[in-house]
PDB file of N, CA and C in Angstrom:
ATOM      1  N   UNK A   1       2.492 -27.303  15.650  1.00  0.00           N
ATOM      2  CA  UNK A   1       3.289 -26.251  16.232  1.00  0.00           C
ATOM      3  C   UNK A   1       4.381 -25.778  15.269  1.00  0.00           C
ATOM      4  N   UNK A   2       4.822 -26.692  14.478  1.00  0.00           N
ATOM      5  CA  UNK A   2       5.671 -26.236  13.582  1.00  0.00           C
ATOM      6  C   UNK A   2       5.703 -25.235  12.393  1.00  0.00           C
ATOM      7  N   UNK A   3       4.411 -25.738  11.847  1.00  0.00           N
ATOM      8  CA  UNK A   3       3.611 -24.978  11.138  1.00  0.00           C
ATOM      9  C   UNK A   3       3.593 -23.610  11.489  1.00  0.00           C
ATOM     10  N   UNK A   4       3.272 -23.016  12.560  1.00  0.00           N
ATOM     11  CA  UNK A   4       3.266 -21.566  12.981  1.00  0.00           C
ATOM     12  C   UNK A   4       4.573 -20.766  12.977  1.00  0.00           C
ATOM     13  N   UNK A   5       5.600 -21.669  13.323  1.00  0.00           N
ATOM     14  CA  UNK A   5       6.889 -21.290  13.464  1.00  0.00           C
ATOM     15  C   UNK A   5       7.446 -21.333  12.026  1.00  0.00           C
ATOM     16  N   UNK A   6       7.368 -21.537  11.013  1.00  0.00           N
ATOM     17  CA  UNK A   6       7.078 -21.621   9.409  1.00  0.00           C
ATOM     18  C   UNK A   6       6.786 -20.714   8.558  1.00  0.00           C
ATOM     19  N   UNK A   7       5.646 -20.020   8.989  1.00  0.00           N
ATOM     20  CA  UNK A   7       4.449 -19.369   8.556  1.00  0.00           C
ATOM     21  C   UNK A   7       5.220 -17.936   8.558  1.00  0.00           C
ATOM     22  N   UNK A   8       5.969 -17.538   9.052  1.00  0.00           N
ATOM     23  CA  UNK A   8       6.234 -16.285   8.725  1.00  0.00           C
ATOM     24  C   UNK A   8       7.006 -16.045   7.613  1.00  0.00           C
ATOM     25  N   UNK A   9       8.279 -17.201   7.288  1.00  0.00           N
ATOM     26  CA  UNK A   9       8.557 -17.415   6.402  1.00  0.00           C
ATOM     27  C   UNK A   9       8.208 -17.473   4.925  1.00  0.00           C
ATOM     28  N   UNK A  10       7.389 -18.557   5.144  1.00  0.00           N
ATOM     29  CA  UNK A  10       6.386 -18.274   3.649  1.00  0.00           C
ATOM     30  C   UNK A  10       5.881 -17.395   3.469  1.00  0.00           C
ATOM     31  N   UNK A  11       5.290 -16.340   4.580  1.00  0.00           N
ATOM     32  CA  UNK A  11       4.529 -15.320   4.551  1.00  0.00           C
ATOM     33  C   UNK A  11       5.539 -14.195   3.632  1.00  0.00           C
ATOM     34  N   UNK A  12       6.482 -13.866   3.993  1.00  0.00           N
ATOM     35  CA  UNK A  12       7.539 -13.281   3.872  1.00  0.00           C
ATOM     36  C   UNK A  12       7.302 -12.428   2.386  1.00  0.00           C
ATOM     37  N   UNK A  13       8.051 -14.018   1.644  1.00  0.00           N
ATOM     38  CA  UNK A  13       7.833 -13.472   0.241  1.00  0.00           C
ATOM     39  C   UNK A  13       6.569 -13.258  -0.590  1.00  0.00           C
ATOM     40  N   UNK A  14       5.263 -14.019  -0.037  1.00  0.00           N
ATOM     41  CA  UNK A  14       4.353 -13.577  -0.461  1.00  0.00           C
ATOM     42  C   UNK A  14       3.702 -12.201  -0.349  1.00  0.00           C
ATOM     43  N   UNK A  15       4.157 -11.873   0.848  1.00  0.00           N
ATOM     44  CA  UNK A  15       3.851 -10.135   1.229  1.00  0.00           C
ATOM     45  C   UNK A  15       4.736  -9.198   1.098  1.00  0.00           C
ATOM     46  N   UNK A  16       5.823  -9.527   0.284  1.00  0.00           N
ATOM     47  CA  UNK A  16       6.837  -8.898  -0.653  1.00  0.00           C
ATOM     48  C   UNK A  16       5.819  -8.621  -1.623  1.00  0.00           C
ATOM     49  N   UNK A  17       5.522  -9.762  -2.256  1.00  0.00           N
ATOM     50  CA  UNK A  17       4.876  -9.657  -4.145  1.00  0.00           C
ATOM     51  C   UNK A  17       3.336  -9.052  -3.837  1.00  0.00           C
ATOM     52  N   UNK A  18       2.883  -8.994  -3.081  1.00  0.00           N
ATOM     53  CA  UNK A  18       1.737  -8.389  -2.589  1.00  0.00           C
ATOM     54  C   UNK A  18       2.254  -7.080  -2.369  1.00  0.00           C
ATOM     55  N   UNK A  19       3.154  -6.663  -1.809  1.00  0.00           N
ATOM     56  CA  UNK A  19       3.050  -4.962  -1.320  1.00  0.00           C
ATOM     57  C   UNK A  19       3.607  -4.341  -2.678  1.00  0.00           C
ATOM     58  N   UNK A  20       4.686  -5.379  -3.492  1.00  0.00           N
ATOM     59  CA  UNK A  20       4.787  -4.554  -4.728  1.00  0.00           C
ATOM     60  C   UNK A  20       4.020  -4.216  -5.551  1.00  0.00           C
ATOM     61  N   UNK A  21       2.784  -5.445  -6.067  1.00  0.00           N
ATOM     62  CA  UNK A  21       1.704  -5.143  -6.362  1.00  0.00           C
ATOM     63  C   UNK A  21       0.797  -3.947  -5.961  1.00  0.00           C
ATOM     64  N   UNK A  22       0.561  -3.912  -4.770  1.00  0.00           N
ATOM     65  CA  UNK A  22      -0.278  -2.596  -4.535  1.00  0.00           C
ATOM     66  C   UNK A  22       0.464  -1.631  -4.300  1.00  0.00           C
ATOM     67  N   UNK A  23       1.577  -1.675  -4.618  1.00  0.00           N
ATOM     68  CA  UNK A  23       2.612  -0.134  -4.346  1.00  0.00           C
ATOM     69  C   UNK A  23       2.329   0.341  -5.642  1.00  0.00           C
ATOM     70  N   UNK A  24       2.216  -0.817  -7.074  1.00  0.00           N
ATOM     71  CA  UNK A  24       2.090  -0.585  -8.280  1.00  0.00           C
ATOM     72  C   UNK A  24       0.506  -0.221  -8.328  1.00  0.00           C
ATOM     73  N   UNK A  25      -0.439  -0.822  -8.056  1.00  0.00           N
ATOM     74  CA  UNK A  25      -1.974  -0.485  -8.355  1.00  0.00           C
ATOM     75  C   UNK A  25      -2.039   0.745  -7.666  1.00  0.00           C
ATOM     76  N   UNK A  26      -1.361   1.104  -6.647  1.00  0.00           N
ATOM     77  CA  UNK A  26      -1.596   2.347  -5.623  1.00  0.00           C
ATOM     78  C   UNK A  26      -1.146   3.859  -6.703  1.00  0.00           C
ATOM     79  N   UNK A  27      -0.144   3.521  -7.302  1.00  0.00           N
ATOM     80  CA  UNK A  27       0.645   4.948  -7.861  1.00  0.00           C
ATOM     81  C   UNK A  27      -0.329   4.773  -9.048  1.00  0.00           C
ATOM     82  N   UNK A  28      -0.625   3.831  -9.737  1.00  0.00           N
ATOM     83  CA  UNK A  28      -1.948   3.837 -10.915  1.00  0.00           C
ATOM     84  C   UNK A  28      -3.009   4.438 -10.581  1.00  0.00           C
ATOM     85  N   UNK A  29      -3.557   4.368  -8.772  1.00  0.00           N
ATOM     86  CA  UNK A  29      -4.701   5.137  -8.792  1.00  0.00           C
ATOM     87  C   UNK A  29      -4.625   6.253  -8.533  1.00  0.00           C
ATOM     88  N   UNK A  30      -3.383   6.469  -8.221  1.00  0.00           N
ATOM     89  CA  UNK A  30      -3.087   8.014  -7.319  1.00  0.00           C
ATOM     90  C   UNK A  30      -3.221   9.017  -9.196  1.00  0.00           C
ATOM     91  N   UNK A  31      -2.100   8.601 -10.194  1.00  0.00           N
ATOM     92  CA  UNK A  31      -2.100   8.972 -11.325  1.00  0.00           C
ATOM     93  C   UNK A  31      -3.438   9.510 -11.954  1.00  0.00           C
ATOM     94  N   UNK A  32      -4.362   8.480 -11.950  1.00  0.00           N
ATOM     95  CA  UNK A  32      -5.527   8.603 -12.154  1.00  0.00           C
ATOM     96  C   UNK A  32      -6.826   9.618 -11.616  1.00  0.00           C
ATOM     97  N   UNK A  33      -6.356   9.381 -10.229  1.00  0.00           N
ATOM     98  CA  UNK A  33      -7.321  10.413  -9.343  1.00  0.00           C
ATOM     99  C   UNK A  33      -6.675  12.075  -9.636  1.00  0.00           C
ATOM    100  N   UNK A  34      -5.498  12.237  -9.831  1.00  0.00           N
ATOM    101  CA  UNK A  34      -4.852  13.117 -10.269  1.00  0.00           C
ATOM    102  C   UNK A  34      -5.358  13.812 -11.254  1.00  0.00           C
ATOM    103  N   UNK A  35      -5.085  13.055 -12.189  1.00  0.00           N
ATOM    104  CA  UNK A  35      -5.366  13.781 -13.529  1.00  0.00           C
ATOM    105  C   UNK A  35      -7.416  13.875 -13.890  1.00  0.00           C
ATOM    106  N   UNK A  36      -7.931  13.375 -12.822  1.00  0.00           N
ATOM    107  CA  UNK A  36      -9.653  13.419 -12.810  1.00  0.00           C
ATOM    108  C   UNK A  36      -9.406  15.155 -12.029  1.00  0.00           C
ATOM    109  N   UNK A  37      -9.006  14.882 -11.268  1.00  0.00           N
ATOM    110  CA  UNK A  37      -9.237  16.090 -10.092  1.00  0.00           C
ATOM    111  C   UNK A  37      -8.615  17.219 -10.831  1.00  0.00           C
ATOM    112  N   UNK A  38      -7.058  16.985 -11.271  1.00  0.00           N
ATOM    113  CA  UNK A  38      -6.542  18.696 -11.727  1.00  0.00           C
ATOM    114  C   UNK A  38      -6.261  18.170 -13.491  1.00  0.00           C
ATOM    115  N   UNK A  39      -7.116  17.193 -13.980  1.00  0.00           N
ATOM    116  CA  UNK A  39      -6.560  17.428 -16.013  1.00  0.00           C
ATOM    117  C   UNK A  39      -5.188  17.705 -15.755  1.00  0.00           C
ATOM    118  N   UNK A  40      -4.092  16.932 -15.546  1.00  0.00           N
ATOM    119  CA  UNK A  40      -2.957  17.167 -15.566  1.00  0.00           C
ATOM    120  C   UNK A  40      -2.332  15.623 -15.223  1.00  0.00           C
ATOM    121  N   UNK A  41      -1.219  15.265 -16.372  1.00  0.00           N
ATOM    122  CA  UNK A  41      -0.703  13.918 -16.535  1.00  0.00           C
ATOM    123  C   UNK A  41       0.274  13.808 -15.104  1.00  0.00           C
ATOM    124  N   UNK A  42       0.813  14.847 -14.663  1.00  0.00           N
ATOM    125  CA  UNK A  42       2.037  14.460 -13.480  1.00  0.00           C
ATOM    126  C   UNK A  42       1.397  15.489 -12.164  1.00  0.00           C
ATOM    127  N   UNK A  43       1.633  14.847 -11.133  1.00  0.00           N
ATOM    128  CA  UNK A  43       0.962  15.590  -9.835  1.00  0.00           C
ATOM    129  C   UNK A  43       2.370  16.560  -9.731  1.00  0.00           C
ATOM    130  N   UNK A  44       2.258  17.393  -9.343  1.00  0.00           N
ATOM    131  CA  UNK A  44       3.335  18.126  -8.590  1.00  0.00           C
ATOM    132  C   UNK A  44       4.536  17.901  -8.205  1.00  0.00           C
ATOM    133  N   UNK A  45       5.577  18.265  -8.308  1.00  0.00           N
ATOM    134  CA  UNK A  45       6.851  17.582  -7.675  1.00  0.00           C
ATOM    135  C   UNK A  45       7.118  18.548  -6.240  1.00  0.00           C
ATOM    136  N   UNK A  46       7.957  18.220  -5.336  1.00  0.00           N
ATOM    137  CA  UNK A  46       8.179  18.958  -3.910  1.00  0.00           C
ATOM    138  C   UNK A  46       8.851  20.047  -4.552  1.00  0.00           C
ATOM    139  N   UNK A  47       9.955  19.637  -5.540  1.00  0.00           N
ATOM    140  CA  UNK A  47      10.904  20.619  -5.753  1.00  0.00           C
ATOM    141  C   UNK A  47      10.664  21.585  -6.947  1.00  0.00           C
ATOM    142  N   UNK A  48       9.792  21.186  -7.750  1.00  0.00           N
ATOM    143  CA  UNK A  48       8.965  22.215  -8.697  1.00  0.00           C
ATOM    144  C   UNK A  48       8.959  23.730  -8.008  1.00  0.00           C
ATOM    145  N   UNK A  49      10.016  25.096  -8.643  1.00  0.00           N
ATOM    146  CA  UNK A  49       9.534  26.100  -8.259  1.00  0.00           C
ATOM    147  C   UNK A  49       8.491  26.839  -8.470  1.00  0.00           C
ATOM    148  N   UNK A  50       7.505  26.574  -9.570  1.00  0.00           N
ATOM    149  CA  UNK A  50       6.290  27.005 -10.454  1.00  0.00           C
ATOM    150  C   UNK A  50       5.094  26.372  -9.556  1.00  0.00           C
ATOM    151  N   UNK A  51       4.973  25.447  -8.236  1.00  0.00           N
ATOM    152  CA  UNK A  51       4.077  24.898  -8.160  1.00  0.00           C
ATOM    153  C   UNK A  51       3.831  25.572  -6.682  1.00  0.00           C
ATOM    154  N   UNK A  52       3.031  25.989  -5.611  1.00  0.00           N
ATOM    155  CA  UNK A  52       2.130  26.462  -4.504  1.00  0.00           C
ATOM    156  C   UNK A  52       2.771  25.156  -3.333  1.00  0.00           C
ATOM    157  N   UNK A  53       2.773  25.666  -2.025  1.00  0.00           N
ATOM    158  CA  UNK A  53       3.074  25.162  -1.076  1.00  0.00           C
ATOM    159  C   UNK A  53       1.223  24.203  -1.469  1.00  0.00           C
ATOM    160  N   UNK A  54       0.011  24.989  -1.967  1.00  0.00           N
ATOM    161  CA  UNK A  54      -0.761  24.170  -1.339  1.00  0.00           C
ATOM    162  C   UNK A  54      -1.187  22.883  -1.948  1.00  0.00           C
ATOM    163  N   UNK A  55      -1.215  23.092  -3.201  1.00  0.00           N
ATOM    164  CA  UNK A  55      -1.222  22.364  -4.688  1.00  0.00           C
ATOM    165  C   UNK A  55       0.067  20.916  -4.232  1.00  0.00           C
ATOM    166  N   UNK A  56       1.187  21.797  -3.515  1.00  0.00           N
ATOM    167  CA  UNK A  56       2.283  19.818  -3.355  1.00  0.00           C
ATOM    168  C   UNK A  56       1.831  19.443  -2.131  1.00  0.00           C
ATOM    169  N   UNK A  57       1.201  20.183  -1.280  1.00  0.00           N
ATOM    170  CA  UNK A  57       0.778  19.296   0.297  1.00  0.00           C
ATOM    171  C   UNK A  57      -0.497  18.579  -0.353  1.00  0.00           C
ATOM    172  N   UNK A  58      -1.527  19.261  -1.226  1.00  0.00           N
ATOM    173  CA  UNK A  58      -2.780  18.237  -0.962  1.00  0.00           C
ATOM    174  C   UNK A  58      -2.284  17.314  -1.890  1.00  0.00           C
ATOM    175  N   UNK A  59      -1.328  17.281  -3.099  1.00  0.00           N
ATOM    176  CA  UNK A  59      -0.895  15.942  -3.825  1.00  0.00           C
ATOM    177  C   UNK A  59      -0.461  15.486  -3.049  1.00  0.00           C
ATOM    178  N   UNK A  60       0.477  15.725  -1.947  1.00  0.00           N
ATOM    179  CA  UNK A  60       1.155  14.527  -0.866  1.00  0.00           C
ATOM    180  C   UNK A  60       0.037  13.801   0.014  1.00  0.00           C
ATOM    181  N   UNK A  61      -0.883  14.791   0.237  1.00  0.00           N
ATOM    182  CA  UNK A  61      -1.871  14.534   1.006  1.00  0.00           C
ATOM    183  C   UNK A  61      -2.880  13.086   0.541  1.00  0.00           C
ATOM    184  N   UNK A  62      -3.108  13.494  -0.956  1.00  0.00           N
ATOM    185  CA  UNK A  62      -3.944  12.461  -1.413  1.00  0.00           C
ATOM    186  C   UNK A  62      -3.415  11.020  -1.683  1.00  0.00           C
ATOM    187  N   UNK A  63      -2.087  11.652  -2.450  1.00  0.00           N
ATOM    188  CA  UNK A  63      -0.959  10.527  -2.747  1.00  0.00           C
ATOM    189  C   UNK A  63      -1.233   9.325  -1.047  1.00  0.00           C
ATOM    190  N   UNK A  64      -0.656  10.279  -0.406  1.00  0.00           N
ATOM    191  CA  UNK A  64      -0.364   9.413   0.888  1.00  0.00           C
ATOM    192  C   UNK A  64      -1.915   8.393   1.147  1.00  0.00           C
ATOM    193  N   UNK A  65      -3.177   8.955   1.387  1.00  0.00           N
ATOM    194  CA  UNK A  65      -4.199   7.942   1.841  1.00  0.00           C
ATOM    195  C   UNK A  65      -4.395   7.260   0.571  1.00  0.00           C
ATOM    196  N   UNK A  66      -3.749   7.539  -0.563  1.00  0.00           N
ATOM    197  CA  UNK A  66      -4.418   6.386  -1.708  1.00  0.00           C
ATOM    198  C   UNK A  66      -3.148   5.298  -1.522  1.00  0.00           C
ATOM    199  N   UNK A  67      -1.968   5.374  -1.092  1.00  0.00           N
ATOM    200  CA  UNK A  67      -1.258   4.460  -0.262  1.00  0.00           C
ATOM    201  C   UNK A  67      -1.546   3.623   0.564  1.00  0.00           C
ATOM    202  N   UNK A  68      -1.801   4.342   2.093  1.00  0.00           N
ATOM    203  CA  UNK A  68      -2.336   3.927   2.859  1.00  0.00           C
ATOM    204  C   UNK A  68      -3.413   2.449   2.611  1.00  0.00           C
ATOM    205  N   UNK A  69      -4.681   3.589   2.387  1.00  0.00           N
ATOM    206  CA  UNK A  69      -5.800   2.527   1.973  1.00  0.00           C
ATOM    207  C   UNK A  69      -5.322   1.273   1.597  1.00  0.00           C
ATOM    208  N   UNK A  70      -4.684   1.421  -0.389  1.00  0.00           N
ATOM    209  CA  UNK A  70      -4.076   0.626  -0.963  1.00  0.00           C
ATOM    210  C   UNK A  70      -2.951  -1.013  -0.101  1.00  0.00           C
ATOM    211  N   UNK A  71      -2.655  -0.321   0.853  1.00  0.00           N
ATOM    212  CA  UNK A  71      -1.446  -1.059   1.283  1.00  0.00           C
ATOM    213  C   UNK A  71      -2.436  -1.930   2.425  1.00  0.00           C
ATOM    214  N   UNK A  72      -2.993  -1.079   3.135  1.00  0.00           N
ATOM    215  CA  UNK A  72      -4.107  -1.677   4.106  1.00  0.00           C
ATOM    216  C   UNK A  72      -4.497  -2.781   3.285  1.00  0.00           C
ATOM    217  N   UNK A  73      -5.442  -2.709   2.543  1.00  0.00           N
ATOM    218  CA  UNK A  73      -6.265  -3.653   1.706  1.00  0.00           C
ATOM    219  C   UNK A  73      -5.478  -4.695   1.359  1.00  0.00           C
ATOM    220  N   UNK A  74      -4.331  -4.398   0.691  1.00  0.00           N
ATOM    221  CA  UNK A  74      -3.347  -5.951   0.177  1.00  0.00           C
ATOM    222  C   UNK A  74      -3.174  -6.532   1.601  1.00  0.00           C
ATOM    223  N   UNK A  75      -2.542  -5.717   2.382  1.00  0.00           N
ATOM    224  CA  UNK A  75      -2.270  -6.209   3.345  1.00  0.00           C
ATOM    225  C   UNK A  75      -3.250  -7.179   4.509  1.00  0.00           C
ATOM    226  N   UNK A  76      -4.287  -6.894   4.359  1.00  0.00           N
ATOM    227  CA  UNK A  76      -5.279  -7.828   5.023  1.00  0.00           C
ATOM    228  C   UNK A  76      -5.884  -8.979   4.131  1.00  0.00           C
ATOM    229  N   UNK A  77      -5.902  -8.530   2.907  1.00  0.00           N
ATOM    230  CA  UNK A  77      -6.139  -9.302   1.471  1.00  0.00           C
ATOM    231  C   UNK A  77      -5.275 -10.886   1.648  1.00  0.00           C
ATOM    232  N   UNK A  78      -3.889 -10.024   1.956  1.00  0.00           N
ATOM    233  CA  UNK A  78      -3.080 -11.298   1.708  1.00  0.00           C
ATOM    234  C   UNK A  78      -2.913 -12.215   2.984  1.00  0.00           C
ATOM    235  N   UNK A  79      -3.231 -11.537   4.332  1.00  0.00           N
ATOM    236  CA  UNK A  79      -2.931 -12.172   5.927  1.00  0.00           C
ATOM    237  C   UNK A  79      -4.787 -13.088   5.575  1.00  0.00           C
ATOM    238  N   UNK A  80      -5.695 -12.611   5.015  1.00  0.00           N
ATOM    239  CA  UNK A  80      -6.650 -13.332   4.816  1.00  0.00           C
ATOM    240  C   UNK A  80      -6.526 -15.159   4.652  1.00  0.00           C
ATOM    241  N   UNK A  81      -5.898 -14.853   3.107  1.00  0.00           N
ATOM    242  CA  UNK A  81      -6.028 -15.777   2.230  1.00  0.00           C
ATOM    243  C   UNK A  81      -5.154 -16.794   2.977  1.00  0.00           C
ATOM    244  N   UNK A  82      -4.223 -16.769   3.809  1.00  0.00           N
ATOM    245  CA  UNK A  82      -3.042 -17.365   4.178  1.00  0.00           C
ATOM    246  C   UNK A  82      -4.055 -17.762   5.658  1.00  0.00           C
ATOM    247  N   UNK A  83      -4.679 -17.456   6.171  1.00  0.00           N
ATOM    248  CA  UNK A  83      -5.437 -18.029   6.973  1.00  0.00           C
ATOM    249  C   UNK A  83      -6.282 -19.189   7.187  1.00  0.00           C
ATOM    250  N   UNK A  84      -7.342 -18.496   5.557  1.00  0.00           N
ATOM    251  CA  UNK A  84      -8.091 -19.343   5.198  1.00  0.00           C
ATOM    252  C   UNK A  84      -7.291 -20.814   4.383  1.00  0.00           C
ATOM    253  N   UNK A  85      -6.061 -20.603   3.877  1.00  0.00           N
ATOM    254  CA  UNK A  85      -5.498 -21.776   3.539  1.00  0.00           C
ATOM    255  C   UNK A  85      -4.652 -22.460   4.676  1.00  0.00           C
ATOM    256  N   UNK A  86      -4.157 -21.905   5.700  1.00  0.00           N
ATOM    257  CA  UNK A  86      -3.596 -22.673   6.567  1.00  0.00           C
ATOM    258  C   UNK A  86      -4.600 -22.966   8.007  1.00  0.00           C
ATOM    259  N   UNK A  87      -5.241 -22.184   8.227  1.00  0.00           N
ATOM    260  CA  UNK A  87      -5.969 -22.282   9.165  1.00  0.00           C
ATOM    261  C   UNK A  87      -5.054 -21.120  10.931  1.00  0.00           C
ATOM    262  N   UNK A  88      -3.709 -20.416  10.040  1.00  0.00           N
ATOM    263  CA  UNK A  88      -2.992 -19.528  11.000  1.00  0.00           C
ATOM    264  C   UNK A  88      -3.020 -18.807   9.987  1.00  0.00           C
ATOM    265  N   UNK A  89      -3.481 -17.393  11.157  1.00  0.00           N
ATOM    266  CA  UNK A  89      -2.795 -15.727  10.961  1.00  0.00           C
ATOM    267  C   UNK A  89      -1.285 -15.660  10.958  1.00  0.00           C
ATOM    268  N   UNK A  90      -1.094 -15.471   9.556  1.00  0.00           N
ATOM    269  CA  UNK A  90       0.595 -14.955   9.021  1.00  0.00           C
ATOM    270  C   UNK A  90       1.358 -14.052  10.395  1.00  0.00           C
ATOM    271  N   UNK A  91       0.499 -13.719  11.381  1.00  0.00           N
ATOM    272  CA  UNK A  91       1.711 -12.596  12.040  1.00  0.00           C
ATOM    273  C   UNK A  91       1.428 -12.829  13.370  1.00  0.00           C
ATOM    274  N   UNK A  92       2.738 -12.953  14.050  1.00  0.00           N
ATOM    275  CA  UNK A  92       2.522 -13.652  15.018  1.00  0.00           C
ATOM    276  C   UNK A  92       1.780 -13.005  16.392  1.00  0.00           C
ATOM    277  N   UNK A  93       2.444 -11.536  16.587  1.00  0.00           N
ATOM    278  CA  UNK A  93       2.086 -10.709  18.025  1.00  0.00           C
ATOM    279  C   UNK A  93       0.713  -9.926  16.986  1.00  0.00           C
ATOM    280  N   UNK A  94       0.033  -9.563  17.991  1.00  0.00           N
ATOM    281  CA  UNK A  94      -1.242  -8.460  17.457  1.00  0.00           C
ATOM    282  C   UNK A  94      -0.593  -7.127  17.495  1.00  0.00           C
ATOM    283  N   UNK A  95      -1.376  -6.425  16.841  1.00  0.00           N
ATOM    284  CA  UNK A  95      -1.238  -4.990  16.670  1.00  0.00           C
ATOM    285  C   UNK A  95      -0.941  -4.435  15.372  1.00  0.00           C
ATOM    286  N   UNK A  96      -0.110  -3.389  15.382  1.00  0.00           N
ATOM    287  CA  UNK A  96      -0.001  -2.424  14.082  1.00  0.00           C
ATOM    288  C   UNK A  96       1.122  -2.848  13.258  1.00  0.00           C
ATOM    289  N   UNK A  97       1.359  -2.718  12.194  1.00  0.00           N
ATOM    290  CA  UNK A  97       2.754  -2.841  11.191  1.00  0.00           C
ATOM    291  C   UNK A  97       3.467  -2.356  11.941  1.00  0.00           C
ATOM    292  N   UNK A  98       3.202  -0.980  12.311  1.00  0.00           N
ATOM    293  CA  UNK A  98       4.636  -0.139  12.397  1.00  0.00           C
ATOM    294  C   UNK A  98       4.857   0.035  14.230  1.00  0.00           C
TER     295      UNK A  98
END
């Protein structure tokens, strides 16, 4: 019983260094998918006056699900592994992050 009451703790900082990680692999792929899709080293900025309402919504657009995904994936990646080594799910109530 103790163990569970524990577990969030440890969980804690490991899903710190995990979300920084894929916050970092996430903006690497976003960069990448970027410059495949429009040949161009920097996506759009909001405040760029030279750039189209439509050109910064679909970079936010893409930006955002290559996040998403990204964060999903660590995020079950890492509630996995912490399972399979303790034999408890890192989080205590069910449902969504947010």
């Amino acid at each position: 019983m103790a163990k569970k009451k524990k577990l969030p703790l440890v969980y804690q900082p490991l899903g710190f260094a995990l979300s920084w990680a894929g916050g970092a692999l996430a903006g690497l792929a976003f960069r990448k998918a970027w410059k495949a899709v429009r040949h161009e080293d920097d996506a759009p900025d909001a405040l760029d006056p030279d750039r189209g309402w439509g050109e910064i919504l679909a970079a936010a657009a893409v930006q955002g699900a290559i996040f998403a995904v990204v964060r999903s994936a660590v995020d079950r990646t890492g509630a996995k592994a912490i399972e399979r080594s303790t034999g408890v799910w890192p989080v205590k109530d069910e449902g969504g992050r947010d």
